[in-house]
N, C-alpha and C. Protein backbone atom coordinates (compact mmCIF):
# COMPACT_ATOMS: atom_id res chain seq x y z
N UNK A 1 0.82 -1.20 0.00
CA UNK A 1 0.00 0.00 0.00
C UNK A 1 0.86 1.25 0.00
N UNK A 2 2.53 1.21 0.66
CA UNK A 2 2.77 2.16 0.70
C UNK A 2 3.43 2.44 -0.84
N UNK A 3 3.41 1.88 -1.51
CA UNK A 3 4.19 1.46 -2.97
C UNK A 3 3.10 2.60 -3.69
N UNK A 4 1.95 2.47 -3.67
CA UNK A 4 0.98 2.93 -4.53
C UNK A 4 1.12 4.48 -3.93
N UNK A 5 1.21 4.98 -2.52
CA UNK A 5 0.98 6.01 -2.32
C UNK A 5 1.65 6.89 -2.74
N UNK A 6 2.85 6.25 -3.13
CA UNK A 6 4.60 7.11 -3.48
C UNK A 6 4.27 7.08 -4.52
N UNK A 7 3.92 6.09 -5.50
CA UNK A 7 3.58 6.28 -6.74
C UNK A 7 2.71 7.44 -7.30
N UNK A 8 1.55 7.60 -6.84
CA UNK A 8 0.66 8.08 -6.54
C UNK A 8 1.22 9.56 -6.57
N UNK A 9 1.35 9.67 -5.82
CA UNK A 9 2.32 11.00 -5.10
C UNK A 9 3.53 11.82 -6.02
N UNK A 10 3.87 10.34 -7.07
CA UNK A 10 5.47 10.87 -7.51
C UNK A 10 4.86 11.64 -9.22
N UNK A 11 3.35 11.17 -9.34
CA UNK A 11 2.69 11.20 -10.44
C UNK A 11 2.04 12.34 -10.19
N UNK A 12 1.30 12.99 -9.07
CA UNK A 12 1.02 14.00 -9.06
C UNK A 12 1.67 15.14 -9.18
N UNK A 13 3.09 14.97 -8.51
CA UNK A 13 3.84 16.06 -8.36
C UNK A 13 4.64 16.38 -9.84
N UNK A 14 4.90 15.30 -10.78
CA UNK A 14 5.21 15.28 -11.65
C UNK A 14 4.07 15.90 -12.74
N UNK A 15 3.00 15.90 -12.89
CA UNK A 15 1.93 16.66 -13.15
C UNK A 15 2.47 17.67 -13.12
N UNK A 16 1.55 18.16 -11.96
CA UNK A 16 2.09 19.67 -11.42
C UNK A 16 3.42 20.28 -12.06
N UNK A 17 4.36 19.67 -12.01
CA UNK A 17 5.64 20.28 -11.79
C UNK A 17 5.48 20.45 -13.69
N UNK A 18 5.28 19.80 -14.73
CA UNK A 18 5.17 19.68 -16.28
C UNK A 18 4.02 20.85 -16.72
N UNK A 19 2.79 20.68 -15.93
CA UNK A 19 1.81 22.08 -16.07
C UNK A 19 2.90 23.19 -16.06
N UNK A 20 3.33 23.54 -14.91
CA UNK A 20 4.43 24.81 -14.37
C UNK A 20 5.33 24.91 -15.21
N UNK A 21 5.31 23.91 -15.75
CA UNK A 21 6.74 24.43 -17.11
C UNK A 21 6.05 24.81 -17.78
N UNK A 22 5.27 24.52 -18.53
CA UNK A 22 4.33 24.25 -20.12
C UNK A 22 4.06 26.47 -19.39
N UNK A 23 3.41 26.05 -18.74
CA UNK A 23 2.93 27.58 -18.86
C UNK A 23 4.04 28.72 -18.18
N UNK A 24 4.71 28.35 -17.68
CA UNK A 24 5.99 29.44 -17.39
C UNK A 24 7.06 29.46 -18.74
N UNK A 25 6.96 28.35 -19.63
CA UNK A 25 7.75 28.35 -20.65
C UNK A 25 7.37 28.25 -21.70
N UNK A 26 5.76 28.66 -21.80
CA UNK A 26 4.80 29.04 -23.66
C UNK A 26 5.56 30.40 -23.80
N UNK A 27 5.52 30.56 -24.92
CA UNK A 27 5.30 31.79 -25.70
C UNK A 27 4.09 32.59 -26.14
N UNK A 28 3.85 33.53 -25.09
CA UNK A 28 2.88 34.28 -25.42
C UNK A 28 2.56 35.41 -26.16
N UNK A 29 2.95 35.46 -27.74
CA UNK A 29 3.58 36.67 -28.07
C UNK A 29 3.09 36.73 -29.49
N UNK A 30 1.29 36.78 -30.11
CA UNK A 30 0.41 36.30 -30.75
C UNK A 30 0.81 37.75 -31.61
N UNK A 31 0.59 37.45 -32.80
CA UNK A 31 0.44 38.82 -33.69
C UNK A 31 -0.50 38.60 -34.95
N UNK A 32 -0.44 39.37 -35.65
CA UNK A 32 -1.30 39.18 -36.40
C UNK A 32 -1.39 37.50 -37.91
N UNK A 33 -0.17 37.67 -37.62
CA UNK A 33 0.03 36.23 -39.19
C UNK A 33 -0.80 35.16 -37.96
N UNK A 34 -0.01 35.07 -36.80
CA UNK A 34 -0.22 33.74 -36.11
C UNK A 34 -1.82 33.63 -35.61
N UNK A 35 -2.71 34.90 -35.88
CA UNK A 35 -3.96 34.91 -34.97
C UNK A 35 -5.06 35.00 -36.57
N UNK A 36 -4.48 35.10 -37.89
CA UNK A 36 -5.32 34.32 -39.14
C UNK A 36 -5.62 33.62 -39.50
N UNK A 37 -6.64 32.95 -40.15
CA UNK A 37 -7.15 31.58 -40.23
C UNK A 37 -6.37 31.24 -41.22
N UNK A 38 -5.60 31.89 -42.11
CA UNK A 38 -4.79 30.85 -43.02
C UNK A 38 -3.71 31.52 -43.03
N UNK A 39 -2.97 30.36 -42.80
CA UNK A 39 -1.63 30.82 -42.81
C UNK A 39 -0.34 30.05 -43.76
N UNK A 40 -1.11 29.78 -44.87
CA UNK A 40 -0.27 29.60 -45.89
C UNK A 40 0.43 30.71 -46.83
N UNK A 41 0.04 31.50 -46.54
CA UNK A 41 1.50 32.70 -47.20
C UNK A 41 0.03 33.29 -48.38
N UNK A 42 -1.08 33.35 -48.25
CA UNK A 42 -1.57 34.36 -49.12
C UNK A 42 -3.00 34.53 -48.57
N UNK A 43 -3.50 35.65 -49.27
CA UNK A 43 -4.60 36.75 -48.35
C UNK A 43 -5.68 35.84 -48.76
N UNK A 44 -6.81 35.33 -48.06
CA UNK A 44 -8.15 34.61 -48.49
C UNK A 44 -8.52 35.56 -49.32
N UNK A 45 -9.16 34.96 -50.02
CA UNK A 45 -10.04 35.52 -52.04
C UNK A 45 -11.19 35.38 -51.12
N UNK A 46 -11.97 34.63 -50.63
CA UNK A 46 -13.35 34.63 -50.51
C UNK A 46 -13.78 34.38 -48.73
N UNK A 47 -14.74 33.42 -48.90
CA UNK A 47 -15.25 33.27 -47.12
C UNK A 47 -15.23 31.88 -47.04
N UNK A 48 -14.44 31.76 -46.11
CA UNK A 48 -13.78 30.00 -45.14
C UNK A 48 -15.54 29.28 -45.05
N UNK A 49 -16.35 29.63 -44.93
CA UNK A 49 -17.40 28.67 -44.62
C UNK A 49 -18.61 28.67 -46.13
N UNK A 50 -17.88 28.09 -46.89
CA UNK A 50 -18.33 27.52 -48.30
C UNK A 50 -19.50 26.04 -48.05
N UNK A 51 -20.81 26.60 -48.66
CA UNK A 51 -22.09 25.27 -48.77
C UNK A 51 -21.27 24.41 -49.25
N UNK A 52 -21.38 23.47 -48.69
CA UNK A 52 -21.40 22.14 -49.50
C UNK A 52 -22.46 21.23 -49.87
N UNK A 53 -22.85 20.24 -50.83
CA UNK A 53 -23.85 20.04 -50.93
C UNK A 53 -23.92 18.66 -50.47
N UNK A 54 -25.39 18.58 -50.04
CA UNK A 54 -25.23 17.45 -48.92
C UNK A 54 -25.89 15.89 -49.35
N UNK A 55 -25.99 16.20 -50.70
CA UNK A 55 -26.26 15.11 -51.58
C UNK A 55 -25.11 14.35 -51.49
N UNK A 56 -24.04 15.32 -51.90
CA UNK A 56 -22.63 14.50 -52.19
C UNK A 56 -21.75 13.49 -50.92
N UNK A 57 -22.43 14.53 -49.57
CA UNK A 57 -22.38 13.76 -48.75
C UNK A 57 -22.85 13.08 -48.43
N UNK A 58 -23.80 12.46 -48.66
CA UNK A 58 -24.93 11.57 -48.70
C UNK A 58 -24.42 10.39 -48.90
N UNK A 59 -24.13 10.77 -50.01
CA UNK A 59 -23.06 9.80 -51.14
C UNK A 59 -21.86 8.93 -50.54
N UNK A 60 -21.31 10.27 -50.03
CA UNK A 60 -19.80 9.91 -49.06
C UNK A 60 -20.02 8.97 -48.75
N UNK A 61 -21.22 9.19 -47.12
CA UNK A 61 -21.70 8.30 -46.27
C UNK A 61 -21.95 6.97 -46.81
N UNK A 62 -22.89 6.68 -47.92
CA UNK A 62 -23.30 5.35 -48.32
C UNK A 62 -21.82 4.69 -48.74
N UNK A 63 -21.24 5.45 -49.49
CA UNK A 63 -19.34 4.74 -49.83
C UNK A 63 -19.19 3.92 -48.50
N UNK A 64 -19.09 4.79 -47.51
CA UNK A 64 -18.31 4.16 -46.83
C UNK A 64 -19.31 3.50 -45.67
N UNK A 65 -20.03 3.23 -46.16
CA UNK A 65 -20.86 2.11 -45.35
C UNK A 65 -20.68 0.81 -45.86
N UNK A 66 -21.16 0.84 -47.37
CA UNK A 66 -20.92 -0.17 -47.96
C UNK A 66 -19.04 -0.73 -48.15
N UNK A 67 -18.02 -0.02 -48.21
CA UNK A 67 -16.59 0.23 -48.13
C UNK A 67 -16.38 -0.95 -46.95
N UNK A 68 -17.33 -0.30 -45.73
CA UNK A 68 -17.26 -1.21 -44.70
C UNK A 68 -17.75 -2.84 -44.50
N UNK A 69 -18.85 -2.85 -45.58
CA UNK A 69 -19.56 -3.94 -45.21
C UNK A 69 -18.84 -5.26 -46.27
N UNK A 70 -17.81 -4.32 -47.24
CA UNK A 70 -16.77 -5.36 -47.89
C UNK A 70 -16.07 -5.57 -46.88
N UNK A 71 -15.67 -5.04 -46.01
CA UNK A 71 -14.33 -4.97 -44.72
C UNK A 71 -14.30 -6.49 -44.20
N UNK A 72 -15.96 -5.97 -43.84
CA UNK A 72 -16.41 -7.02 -42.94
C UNK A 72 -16.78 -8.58 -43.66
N UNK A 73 -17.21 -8.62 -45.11
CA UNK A 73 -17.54 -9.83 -45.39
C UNK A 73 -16.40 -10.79 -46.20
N UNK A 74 -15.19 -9.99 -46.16
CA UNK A 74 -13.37 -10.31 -46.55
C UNK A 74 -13.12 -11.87 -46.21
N UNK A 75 -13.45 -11.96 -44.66
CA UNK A 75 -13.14 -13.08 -44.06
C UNK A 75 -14.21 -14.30 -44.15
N UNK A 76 -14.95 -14.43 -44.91
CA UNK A 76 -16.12 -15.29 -45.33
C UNK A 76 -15.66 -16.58 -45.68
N UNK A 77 -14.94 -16.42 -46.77
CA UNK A 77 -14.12 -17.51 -47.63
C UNK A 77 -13.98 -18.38 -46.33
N UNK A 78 -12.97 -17.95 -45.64
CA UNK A 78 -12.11 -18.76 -44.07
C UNK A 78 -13.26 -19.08 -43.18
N UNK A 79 -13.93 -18.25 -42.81
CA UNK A 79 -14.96 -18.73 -42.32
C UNK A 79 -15.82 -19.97 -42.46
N UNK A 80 -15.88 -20.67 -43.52
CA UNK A 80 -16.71 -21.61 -44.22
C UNK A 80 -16.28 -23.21 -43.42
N UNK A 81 -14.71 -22.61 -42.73
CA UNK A 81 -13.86 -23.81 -42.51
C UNK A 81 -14.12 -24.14 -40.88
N UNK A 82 -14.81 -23.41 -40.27
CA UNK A 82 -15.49 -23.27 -39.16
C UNK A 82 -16.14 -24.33 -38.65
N UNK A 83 -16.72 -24.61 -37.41
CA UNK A 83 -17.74 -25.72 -37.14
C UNK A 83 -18.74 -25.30 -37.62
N UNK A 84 -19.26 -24.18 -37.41
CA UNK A 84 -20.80 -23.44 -37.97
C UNK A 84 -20.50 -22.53 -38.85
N UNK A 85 -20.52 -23.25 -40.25
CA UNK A 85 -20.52 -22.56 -40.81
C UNK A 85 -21.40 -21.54 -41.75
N UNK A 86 -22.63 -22.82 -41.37
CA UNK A 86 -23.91 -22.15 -41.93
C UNK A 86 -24.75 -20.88 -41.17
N UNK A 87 -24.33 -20.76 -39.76
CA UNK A 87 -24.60 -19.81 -38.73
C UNK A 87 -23.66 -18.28 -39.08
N UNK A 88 -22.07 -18.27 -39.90
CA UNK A 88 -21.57 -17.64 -40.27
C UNK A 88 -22.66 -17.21 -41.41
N UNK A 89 -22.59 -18.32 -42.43
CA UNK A 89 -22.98 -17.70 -43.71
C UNK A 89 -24.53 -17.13 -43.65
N UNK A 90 -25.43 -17.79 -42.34
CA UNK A 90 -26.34 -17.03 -42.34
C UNK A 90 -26.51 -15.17 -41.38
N UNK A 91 -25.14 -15.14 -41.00
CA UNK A 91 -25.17 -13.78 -40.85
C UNK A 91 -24.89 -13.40 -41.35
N UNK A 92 -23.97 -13.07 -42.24
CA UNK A 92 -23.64 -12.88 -43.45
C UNK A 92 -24.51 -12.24 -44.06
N UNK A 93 -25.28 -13.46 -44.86
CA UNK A 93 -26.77 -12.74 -45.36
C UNK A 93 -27.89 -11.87 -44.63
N UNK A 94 -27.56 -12.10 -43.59
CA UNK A 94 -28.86 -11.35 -43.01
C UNK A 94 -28.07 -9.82 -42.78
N UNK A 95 -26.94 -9.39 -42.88
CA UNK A 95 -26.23 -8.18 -42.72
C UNK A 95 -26.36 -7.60 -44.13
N UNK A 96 -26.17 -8.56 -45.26
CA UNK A 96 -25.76 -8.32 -46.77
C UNK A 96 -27.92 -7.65 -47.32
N UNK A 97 -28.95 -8.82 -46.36
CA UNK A 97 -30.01 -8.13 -46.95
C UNK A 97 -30.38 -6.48 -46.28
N UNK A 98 -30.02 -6.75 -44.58
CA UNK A 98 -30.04 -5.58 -43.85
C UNK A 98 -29.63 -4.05 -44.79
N UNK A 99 -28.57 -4.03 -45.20
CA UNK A 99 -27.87 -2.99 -46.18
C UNK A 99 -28.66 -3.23 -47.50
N UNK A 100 -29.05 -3.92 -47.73
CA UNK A 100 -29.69 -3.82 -49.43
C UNK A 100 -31.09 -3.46 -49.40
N UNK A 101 -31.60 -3.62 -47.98
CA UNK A 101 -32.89 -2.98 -47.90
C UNK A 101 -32.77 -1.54 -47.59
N UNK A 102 -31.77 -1.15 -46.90
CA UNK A 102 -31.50 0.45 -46.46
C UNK A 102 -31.11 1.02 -47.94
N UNK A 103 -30.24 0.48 -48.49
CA UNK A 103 -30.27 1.07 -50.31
C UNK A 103 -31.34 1.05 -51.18
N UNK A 104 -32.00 0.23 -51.07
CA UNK A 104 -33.67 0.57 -51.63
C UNK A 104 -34.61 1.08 -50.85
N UNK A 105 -34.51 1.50 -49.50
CA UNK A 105 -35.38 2.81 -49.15
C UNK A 105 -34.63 3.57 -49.45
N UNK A 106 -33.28 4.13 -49.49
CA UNK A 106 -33.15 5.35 -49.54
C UNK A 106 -33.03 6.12 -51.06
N UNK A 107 -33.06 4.94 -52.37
CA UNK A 107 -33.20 5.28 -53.51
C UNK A 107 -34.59 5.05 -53.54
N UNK A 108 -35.74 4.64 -52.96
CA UNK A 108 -37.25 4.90 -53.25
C UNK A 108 -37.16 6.12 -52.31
N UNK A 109 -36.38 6.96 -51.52
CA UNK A 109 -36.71 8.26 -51.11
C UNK A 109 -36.38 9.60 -51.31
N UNK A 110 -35.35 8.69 -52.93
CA UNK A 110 -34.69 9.62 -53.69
C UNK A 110 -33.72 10.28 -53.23
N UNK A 111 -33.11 10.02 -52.11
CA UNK A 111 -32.03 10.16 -51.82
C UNK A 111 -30.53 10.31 -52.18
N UNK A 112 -30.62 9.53 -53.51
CA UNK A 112 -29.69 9.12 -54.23
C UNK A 112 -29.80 10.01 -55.35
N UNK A 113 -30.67 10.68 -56.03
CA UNK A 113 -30.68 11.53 -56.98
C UNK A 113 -30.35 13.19 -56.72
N UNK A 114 -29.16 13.33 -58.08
CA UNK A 114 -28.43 14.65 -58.32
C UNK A 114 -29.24 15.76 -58.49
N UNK A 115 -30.00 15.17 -59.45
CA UNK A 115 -30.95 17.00 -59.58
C UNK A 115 -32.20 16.99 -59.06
N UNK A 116 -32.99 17.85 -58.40
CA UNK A 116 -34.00 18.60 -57.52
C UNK A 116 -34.87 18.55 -58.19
């Protein structure tokens, strides 16, 4: 018990003592380049918070759902070699219809279409 307290103890003070540097030894000395939102060496042309359109993200999202659901069905093949393998392959399918029904509601909700 007394092992933990020193420990304990040697971790706090070590804290403490790393805070007390960090802020006795920042540089506080902000000017104008360092306090601009861009600071690649030229003056913004326009305004930092540009629409994006959220179709495209839409889009993104479904990529990488489906991106994922290859991730996940990679190891299938190996799987087969299993004791249950029909308990694999029937999750499998029931994940593979799960996602193919969410892609046909969301293209019957038009979700998927570019122009308005």
């Amino acid at each position: 018990m007394n092992m933990i307290t020193f420990m304990l103890t040697m971790s706090l003070a070590l804290s403490i003592i790393l805070t007390a540097l960090n802020y006795c030894l920042a540089q506080m000395n902000p000017d104008s380049e360092k306090l601009s939102p861009y600071e690649c060496g030229f003056d913004p042309l326009g305004s930092a918070r540009l629409p994006f359109s959220i179709r495209f993200f839409l889009v993104a999202i479904l990529f990488l759902l489906f991106d994922l659901e290859i991730a996940l069905l990679l190891p299938l093949p190996w799987a087969t070699q299993l004791q249950t393998p029909m308990m694999t392959l029937a999750s499998a399918s029931i994940l593979i219809l799960l996602l193919t029904l969410g892609l046909v509601y969301e293209w019957a909700q038009g979700g998927l279409e570019w122009a308005e």
